[in-house]
N, C-alpha and C. Protein backbone atom coordinates (compact mmCIF):
# COMPACT_ATOMS: atom_id res chain seq x y z
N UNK A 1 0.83 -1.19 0.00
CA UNK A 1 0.00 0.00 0.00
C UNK A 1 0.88 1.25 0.00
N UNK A 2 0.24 2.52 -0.33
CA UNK A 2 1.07 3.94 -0.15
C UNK A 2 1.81 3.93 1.29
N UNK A 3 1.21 3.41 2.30
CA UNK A 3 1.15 4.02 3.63
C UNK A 3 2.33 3.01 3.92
N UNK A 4 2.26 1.68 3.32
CA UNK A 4 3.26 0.76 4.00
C UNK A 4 4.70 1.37 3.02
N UNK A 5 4.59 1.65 2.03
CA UNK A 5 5.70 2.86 1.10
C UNK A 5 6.35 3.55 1.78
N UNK A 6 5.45 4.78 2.43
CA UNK A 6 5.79 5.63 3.03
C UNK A 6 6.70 5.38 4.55
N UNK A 7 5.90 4.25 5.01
CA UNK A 7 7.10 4.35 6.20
C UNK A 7 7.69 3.05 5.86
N UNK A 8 8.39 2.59 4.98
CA UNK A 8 9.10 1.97 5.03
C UNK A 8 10.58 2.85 4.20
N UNK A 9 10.09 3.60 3.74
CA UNK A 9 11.09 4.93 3.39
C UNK A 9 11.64 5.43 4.10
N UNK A 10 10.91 5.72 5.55
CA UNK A 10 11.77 6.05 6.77
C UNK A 10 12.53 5.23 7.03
N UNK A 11 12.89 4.19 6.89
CA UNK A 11 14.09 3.58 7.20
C UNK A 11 15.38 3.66 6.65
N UNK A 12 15.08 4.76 5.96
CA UNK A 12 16.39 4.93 4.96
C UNK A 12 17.33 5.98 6.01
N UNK A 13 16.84 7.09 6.32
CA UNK A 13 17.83 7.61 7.48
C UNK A 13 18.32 7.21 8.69
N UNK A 14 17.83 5.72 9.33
CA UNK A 14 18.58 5.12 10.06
C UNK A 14 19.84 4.30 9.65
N UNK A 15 18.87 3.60 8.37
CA UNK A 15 20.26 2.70 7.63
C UNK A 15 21.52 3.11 7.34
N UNK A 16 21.07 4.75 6.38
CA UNK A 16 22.37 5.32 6.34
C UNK A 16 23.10 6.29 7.01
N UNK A 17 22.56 6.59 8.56
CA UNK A 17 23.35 6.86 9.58
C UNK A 17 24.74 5.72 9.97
N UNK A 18 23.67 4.65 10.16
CA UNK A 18 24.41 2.86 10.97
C UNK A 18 25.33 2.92 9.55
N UNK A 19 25.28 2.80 8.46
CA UNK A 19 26.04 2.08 7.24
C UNK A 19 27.21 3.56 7.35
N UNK A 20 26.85 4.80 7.53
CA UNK A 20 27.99 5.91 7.43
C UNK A 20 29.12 5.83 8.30
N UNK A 21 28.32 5.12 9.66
CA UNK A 21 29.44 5.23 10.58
C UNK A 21 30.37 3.75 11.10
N UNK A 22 29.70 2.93 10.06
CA UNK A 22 30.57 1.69 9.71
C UNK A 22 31.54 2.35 8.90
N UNK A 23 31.23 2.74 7.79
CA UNK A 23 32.37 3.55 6.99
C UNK A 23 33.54 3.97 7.39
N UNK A 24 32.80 4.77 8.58
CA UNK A 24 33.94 5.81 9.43
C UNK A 24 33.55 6.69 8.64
N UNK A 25 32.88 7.52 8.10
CA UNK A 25 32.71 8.72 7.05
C UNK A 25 31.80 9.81 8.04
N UNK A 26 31.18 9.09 9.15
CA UNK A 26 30.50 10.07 10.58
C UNK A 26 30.58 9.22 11.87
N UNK A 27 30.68 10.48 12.52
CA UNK A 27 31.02 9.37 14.25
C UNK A 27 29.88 9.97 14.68
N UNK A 28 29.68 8.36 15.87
CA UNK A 28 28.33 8.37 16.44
C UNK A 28 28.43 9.00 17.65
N UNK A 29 27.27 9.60 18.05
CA UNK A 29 27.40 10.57 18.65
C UNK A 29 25.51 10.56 19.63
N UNK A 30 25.51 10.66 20.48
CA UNK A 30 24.17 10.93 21.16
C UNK A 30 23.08 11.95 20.42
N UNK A 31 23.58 12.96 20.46
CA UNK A 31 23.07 13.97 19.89
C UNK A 31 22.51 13.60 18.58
N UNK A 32 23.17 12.78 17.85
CA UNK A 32 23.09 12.24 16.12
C UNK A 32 21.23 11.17 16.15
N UNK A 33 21.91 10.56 17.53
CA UNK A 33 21.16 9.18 17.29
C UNK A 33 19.71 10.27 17.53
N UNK A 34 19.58 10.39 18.67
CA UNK A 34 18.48 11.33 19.22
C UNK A 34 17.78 12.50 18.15
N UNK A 35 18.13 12.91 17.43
CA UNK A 35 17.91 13.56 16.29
C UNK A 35 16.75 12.75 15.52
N UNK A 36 18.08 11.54 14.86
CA UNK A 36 17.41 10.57 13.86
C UNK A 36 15.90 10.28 14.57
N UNK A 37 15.88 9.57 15.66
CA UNK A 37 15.13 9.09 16.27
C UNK A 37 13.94 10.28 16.77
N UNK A 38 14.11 11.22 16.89
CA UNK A 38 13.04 12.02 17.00
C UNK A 38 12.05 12.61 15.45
N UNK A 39 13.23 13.07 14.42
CA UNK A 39 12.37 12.93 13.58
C UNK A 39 11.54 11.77 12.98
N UNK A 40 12.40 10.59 13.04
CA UNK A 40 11.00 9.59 12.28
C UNK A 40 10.14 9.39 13.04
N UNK A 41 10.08 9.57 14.25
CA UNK A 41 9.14 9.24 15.32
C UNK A 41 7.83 10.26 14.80
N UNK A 42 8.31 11.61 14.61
CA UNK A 42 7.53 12.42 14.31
C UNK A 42 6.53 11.79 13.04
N UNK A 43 7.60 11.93 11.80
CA UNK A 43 7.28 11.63 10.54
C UNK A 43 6.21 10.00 10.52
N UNK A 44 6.29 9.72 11.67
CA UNK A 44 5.26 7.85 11.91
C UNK A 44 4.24 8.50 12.26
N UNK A 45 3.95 9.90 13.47
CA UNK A 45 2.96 10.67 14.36
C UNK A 45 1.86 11.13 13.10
N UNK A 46 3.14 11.46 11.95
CA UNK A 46 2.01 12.32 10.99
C UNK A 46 1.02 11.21 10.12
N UNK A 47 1.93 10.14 9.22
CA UNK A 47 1.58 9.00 8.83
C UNK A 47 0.42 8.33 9.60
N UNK A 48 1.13 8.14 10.86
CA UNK A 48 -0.57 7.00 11.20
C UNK A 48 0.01 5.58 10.65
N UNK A 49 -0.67 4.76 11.71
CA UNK A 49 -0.34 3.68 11.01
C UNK A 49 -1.72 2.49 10.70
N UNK A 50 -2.84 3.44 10.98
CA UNK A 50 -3.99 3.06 10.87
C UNK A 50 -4.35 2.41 9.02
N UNK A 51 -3.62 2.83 8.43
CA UNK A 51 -3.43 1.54 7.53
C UNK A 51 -1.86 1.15 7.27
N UNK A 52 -1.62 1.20 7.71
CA UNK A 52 0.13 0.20 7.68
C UNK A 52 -0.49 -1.52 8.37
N UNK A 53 -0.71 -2.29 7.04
CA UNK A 53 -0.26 -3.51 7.23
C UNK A 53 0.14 -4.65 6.65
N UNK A 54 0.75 -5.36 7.23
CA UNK A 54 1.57 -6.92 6.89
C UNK A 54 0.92 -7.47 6.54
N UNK A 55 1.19 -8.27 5.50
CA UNK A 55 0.19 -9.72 5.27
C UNK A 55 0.43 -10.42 3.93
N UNK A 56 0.52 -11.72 3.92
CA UNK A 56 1.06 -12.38 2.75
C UNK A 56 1.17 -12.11 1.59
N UNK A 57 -0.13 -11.40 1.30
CA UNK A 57 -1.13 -10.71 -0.01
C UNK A 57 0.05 -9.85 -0.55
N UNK A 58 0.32 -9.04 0.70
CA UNK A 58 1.39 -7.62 0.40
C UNK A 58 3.37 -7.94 0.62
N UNK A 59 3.19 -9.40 0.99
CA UNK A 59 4.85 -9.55 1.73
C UNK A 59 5.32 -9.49 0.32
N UNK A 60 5.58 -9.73 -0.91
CA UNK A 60 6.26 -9.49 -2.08
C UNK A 60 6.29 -8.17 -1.88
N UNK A 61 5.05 -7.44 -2.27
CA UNK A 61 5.74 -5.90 -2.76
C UNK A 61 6.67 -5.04 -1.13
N UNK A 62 6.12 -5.28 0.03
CA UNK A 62 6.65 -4.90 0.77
C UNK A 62 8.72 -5.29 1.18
N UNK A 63 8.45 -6.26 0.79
CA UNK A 63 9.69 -6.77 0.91
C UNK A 63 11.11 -6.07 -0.40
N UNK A 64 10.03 -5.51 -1.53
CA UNK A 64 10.76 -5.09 -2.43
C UNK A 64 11.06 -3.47 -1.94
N UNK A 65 9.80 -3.13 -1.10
CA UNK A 65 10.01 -2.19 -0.19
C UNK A 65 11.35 -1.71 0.37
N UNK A 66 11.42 -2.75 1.25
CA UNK A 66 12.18 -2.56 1.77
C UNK A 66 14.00 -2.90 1.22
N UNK A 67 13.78 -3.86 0.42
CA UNK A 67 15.06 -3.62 -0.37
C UNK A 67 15.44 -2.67 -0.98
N UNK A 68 14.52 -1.91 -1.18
CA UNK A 68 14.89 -0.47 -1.89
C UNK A 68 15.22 0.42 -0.80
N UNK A 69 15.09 0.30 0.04
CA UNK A 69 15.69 0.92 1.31
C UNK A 69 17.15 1.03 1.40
N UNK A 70 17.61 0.12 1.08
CA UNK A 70 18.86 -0.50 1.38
C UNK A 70 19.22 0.03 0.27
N UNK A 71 18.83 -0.21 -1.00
CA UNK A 71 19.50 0.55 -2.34
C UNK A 71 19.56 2.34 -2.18
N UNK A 72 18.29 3.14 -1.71
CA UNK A 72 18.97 4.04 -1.85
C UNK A 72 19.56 4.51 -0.48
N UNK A 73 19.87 4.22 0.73
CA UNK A 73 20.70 4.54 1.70
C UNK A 73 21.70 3.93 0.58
N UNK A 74 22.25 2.96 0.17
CA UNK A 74 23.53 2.58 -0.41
C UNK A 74 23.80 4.22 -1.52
N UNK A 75 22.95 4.30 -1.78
CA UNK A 75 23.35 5.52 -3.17
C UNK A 75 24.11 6.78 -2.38
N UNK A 76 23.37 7.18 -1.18
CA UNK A 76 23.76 8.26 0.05
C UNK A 76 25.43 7.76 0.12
N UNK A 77 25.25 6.50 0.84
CA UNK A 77 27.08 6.39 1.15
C UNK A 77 27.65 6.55 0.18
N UNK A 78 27.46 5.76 -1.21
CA UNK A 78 28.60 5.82 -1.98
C UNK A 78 28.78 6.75 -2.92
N UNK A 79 27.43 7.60 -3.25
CA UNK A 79 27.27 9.29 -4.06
C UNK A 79 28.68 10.44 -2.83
N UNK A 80 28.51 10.02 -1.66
CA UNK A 80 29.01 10.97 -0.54
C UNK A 80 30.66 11.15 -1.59
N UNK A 81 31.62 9.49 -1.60
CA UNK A 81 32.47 9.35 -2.12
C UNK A 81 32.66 9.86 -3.41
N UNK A 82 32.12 10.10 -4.29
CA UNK A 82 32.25 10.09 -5.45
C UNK A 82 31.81 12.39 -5.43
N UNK A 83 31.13 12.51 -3.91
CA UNK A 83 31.08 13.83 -4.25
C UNK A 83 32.29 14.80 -3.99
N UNK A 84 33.26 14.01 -2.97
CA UNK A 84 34.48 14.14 -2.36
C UNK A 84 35.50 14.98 -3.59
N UNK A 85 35.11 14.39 -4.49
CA UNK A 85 36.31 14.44 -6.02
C UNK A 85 35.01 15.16 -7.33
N UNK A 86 33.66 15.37 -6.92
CA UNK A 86 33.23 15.21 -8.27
C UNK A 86 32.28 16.57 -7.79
N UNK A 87 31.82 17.25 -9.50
CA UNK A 87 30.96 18.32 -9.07
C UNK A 87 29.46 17.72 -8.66
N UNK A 88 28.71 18.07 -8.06
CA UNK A 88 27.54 17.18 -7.86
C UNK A 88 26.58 17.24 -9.37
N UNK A 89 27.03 18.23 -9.73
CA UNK A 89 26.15 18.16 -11.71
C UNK A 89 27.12 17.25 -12.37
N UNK A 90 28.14 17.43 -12.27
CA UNK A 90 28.96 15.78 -12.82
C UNK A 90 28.23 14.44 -12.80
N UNK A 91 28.37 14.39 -11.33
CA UNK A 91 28.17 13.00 -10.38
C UNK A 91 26.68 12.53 -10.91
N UNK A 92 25.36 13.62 -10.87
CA UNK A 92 24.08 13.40 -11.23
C UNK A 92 23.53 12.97 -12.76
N UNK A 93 24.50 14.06 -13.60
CA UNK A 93 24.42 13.82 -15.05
C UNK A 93 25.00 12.38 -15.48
N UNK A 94 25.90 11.78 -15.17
CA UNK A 94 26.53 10.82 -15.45
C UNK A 94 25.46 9.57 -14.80
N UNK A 95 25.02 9.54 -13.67
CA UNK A 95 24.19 8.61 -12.59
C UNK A 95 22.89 8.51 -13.30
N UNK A 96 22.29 9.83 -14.40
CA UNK A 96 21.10 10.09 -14.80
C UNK A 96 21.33 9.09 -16.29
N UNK A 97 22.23 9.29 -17.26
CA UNK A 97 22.36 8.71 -18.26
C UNK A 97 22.71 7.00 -18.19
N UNK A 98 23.33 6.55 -16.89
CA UNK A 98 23.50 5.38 -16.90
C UNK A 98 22.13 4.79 -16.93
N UNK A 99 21.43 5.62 -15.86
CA UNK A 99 20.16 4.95 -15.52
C UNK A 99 19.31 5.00 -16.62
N UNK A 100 18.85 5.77 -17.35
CA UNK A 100 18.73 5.63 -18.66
C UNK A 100 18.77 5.00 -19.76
N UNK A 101 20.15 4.44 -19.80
CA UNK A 101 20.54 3.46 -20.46
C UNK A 101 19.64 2.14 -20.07
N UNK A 102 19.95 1.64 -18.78
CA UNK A 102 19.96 0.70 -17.96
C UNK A 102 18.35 0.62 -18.70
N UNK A 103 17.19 1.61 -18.33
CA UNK A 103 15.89 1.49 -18.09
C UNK A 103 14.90 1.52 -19.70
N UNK A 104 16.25 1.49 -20.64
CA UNK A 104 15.74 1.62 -21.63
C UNK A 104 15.46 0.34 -22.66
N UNK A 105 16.48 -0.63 -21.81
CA UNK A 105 16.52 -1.79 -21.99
C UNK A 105 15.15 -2.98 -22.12
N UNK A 106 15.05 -2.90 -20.59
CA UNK A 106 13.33 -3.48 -20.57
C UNK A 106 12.08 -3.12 -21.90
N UNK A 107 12.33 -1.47 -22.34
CA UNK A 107 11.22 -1.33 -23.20
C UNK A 107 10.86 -1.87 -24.56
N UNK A 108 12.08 -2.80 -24.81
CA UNK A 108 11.79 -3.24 -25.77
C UNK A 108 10.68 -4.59 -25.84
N UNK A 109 10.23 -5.14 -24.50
CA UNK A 109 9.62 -5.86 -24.13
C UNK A 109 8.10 -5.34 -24.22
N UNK A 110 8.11 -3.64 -24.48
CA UNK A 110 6.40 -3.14 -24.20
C UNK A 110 6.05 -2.28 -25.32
N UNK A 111 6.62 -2.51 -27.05
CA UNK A 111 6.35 -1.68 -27.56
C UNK A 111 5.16 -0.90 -27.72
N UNK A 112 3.87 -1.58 -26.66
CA UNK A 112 2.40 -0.33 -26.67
C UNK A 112 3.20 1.01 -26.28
N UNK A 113 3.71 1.03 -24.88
CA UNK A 113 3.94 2.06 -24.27
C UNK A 113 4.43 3.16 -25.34
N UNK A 114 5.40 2.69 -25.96
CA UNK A 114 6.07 3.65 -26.96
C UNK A 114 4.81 4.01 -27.70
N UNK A 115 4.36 3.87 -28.11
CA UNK A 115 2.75 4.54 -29.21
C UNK A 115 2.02 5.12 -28.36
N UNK A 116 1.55 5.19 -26.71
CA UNK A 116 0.67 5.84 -25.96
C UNK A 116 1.36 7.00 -25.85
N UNK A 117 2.80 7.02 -26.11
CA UNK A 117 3.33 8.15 -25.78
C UNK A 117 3.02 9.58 -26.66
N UNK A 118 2.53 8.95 -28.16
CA UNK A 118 2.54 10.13 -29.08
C UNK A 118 1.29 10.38 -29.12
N UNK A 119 0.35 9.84 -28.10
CA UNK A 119 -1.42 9.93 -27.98
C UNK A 119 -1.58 10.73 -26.71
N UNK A 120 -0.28 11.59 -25.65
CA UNK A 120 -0.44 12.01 -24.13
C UNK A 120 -0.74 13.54 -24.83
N UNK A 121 -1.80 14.28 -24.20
CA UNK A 121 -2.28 15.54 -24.11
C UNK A 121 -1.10 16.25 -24.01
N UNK A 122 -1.10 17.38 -24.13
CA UNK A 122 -0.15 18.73 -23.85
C UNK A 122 0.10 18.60 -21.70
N UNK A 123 -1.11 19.07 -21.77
CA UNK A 123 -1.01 19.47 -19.95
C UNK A 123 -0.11 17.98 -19.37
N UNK A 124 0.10 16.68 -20.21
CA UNK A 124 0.45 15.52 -19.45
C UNK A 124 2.03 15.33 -19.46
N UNK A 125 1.74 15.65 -21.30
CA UNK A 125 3.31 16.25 -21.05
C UNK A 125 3.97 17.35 -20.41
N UNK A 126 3.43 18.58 -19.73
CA UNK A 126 3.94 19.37 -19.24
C UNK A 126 4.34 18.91 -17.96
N UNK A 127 3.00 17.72 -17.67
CA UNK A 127 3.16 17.60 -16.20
C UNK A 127 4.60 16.73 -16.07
N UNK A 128 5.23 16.01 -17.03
CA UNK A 128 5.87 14.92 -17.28
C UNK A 128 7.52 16.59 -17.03
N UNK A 129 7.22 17.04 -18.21
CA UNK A 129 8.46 17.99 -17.88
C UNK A 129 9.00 18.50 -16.56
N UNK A 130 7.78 18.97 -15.55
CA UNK A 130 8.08 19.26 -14.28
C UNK A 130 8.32 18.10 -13.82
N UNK A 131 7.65 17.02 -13.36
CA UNK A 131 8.80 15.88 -12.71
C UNK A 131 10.10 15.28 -13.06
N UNK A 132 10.45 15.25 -14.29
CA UNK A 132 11.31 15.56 -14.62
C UNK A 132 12.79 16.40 -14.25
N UNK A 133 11.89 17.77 -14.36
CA UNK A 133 13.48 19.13 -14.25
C UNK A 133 12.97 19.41 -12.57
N UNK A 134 11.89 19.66 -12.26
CA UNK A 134 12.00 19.81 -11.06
C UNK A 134 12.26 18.86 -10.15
N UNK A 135 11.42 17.86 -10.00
CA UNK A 135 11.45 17.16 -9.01
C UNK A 135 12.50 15.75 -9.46
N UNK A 136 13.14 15.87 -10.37
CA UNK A 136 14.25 14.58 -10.75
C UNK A 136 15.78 15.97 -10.67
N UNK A 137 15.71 16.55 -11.71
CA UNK A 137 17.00 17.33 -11.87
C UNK A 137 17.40 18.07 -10.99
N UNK A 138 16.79 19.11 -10.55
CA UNK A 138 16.70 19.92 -9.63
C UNK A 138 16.67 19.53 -8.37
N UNK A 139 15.96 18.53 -7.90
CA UNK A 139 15.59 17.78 -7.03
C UNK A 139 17.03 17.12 -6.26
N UNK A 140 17.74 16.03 -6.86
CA UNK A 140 18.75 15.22 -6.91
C UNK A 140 19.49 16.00 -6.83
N UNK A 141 19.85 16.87 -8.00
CA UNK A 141 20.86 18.31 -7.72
C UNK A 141 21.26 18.98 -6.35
N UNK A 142 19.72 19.26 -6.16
CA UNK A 142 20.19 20.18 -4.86
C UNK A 142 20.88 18.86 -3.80
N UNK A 143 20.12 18.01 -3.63
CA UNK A 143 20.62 16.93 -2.21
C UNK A 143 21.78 16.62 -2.35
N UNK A 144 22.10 16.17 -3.89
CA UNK A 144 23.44 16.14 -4.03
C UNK A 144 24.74 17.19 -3.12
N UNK A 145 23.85 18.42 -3.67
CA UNK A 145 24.84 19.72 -3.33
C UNK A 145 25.12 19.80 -1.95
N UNK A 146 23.62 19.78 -0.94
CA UNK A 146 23.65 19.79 0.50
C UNK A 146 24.34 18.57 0.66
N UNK A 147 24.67 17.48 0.31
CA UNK A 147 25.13 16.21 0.84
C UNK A 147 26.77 16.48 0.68
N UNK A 148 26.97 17.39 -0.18
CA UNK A 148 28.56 17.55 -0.48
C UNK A 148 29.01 18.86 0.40
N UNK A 149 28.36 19.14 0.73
CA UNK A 149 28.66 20.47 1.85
C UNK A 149 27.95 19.95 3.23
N UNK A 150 27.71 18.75 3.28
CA UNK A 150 26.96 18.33 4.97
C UNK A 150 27.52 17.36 4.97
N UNK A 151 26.88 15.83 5.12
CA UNK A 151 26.85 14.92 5.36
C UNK A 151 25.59 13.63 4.92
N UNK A 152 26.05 12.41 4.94
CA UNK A 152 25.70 11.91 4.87
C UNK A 152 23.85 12.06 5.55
N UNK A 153 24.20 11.73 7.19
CA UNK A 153 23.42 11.42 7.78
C UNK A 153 22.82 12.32 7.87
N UNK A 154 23.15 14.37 7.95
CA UNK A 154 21.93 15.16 7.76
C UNK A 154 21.14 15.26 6.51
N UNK A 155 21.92 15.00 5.50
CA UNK A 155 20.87 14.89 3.98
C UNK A 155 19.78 13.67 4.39
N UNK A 156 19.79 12.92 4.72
CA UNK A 156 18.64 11.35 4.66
C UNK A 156 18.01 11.77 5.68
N UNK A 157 18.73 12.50 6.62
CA UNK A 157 17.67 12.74 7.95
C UNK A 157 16.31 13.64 7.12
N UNK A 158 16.78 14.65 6.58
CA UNK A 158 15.71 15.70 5.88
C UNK A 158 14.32 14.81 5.15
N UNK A 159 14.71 13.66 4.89
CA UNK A 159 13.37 12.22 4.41
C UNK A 159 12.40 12.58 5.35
N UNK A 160 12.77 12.74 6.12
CA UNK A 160 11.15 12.76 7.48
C UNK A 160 10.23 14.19 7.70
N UNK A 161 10.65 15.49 6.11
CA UNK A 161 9.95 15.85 6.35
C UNK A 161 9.12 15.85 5.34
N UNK A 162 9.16 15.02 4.49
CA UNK A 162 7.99 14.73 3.12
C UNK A 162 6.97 14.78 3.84
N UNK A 163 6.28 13.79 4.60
CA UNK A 163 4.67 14.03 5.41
C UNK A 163 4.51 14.73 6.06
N UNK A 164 5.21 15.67 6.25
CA UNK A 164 4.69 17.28 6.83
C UNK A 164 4.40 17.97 5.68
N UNK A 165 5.55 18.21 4.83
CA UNK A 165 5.27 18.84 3.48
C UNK A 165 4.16 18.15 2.90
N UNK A 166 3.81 16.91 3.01
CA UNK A 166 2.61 16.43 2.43
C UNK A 166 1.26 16.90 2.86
N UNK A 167 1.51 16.91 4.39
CA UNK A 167 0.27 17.63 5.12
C UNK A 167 -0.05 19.21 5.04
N UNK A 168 1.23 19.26 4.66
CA UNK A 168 1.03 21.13 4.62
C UNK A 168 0.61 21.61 3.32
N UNK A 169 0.88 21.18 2.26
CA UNK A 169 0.67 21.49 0.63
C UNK A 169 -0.99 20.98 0.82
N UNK A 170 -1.49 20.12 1.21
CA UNK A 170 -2.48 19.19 0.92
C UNK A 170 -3.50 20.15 1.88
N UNK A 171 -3.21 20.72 2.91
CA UNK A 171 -4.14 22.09 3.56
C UNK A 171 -4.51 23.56 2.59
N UNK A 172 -3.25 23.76 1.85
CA UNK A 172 -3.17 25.01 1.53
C UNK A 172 -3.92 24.46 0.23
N UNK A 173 -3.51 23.49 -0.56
CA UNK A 173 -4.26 23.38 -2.08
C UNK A 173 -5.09 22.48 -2.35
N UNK A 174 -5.28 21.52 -1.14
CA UNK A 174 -6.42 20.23 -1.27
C UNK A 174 -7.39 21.08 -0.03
N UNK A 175 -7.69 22.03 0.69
CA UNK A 175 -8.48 22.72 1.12
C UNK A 175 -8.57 21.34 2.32
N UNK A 176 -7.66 20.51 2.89
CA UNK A 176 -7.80 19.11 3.92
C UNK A 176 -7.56 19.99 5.05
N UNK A 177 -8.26 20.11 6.02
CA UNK A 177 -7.82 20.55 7.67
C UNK A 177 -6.70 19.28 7.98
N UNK A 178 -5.72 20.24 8.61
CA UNK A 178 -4.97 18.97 9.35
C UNK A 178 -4.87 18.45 10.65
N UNK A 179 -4.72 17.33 11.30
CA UNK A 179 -5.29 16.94 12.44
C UNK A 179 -4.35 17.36 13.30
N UNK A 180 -4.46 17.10 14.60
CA UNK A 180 -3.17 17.21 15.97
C UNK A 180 -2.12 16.52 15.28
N UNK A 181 -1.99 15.12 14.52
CA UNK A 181 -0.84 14.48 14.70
C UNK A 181 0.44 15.29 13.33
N UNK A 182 -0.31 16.16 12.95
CA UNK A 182 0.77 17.14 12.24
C UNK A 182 1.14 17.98 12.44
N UNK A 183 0.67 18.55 13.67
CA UNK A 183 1.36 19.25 14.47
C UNK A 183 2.25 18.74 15.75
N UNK A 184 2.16 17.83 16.12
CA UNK A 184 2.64 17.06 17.19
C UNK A 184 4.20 16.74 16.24
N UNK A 185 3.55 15.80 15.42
CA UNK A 185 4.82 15.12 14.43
C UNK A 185 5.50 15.75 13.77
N UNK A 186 5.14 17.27 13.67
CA UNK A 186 6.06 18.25 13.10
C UNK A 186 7.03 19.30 14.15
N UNK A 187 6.33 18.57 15.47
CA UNK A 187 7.50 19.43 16.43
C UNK A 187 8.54 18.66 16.91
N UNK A 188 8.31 17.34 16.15
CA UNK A 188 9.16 16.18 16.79
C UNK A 188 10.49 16.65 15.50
N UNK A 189 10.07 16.17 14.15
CA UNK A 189 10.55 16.46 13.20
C UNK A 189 11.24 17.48 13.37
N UNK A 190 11.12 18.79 13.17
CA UNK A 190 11.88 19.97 13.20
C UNK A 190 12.89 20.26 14.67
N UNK A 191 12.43 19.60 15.79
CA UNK A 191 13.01 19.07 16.93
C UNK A 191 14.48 18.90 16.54
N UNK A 192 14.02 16.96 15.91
CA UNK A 192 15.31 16.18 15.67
C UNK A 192 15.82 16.93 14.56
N UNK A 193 15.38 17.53 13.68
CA UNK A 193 16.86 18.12 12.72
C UNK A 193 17.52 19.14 13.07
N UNK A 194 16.94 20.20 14.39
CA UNK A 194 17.98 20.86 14.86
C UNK A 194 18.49 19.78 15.74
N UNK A 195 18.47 19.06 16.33
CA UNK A 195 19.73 18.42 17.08
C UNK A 195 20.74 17.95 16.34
N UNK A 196 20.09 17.37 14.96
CA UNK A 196 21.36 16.60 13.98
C UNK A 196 21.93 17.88 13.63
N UNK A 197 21.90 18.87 13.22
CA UNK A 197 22.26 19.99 12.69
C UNK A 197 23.21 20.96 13.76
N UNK A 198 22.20 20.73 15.24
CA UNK A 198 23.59 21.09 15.91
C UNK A 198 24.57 20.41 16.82
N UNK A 199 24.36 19.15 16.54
CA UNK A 199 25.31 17.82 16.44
C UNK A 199 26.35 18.14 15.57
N UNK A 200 25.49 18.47 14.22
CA UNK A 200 26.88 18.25 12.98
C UNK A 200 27.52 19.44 13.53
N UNK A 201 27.36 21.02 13.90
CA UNK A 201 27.96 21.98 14.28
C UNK A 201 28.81 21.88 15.22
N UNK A 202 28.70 21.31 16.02
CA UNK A 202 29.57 21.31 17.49
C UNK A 202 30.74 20.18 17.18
N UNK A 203 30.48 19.13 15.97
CA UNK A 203 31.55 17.95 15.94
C UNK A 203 32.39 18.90 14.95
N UNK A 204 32.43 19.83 13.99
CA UNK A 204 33.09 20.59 13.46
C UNK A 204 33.68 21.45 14.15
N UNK A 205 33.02 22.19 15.00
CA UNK A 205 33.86 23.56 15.56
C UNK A 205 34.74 22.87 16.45
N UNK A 206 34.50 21.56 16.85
CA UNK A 206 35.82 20.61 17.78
C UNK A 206 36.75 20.55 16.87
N UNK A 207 36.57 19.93 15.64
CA UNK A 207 37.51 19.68 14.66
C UNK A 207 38.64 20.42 14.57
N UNK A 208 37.78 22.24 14.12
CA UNK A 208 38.71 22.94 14.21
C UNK A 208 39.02 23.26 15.05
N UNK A 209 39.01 23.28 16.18
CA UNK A 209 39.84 23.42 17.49
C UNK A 209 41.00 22.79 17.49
N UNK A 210 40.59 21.21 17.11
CA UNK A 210 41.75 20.60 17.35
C UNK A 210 42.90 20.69 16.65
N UNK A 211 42.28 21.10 15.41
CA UNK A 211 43.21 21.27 14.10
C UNK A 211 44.02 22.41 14.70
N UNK A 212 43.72 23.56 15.75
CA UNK A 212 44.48 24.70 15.60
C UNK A 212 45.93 24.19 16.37
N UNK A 213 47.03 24.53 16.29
CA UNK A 213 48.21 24.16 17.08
C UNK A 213 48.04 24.94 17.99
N UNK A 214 48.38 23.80 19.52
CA UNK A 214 48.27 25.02 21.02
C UNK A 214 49.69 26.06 20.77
């Protein structure tokens, strides 16, 4: 289901906290964990889990769920490396055309699709352009950028605030009142990312301390 989607997505900023600091690429830290752990807590408050459920019917797709978990926390660690040395429009353009390649493969298996394509309205294609440049190019771009000037674990932490942003867009332009648990789950949320944020601040300004010669 959407709902079992949605929080099984949250598991991506724990994974790639635990997988960063196997690395050694971030040290663990109280402040870090407590962060993590307050925003998804939040981001579950807003969700609901009043339909989140298990069951044989759903254990395939859920399970693919959750392997994709693991794939993109893996993309976080090993994009981090590759941003070390690379511009993040490098790193994305190159990551965008492989995938491309890769996904272009399968279609030869569905030649309908290719013919529905020259039958899509104007407004569908427009809508197709904005997910696209905004929410693929632009999108990836920026995290990229914050991930190459932050970290690992504060870029994935920022995942937990899609269902606020979901609740908040969905008030202002779906005319939806929103309940207590988006406000509750959004003080948890914004909570834990100032702690990760001034976690990440205070393990830096040590850094340079230490770096200075007494």
């Amino acid at each position: 289901t959407a709902t079992n989607a949605t929080v099984f997505q949250l598991l991506v900023p724990p994974i790639a906290a635990i997988g960063s600091v196997l690395m050694k690429r971030e040290k663990p830290t109280w402040g870090k964990a407590l962060g993590i752990i307050s925003a998804v807590f939040g981001a579950f408050v807003i969700i609901g889990l009043d339909s989140f459920s298990i069951s044989t019917r759903s254990m395939i797709g859920d399970s693919f769920f959750i392997i994709m978990c693991f794939f993109s926390s893996s993309y976080y660690l090993f994009s981090q490396k590759l941003l070390d040395t690379h511009h993040p429009f490098i790193m994305n353009t190159f990551a965008f055309m492989a995938a491309a390649m890769y996904s272009l493969i399968p279609t030869v298996w569905f030649p309908d699709n290719w013919y529905t394509l020259t039958h899509v309205s104007l407004p569908s294609y427009l809508g197709l352009l904005y997910i696209s440049l905004v929410g693929t190019v632009f999108g990836f771009f920026l995290m990229s950028w914050c991930q190459k000037n932050s970290s690992v674990l504060t870029t994935s932490s920022y995942l937990t605030v899609q269902p606020l942003m979901t609740a908040l867009f969905s008030a202002l332009l779906l005319d939806e009142s929103p309940s207590w648990s988006v406000f509750v789950g959004g003080i948890f949320i914004v909570s834990g990312l100032i702690i990760v944020a001034f976690s990440r601040f205070r393990e830096q300004k040590n850094a340079v301390k230490a770096a200075v010669p007494p």
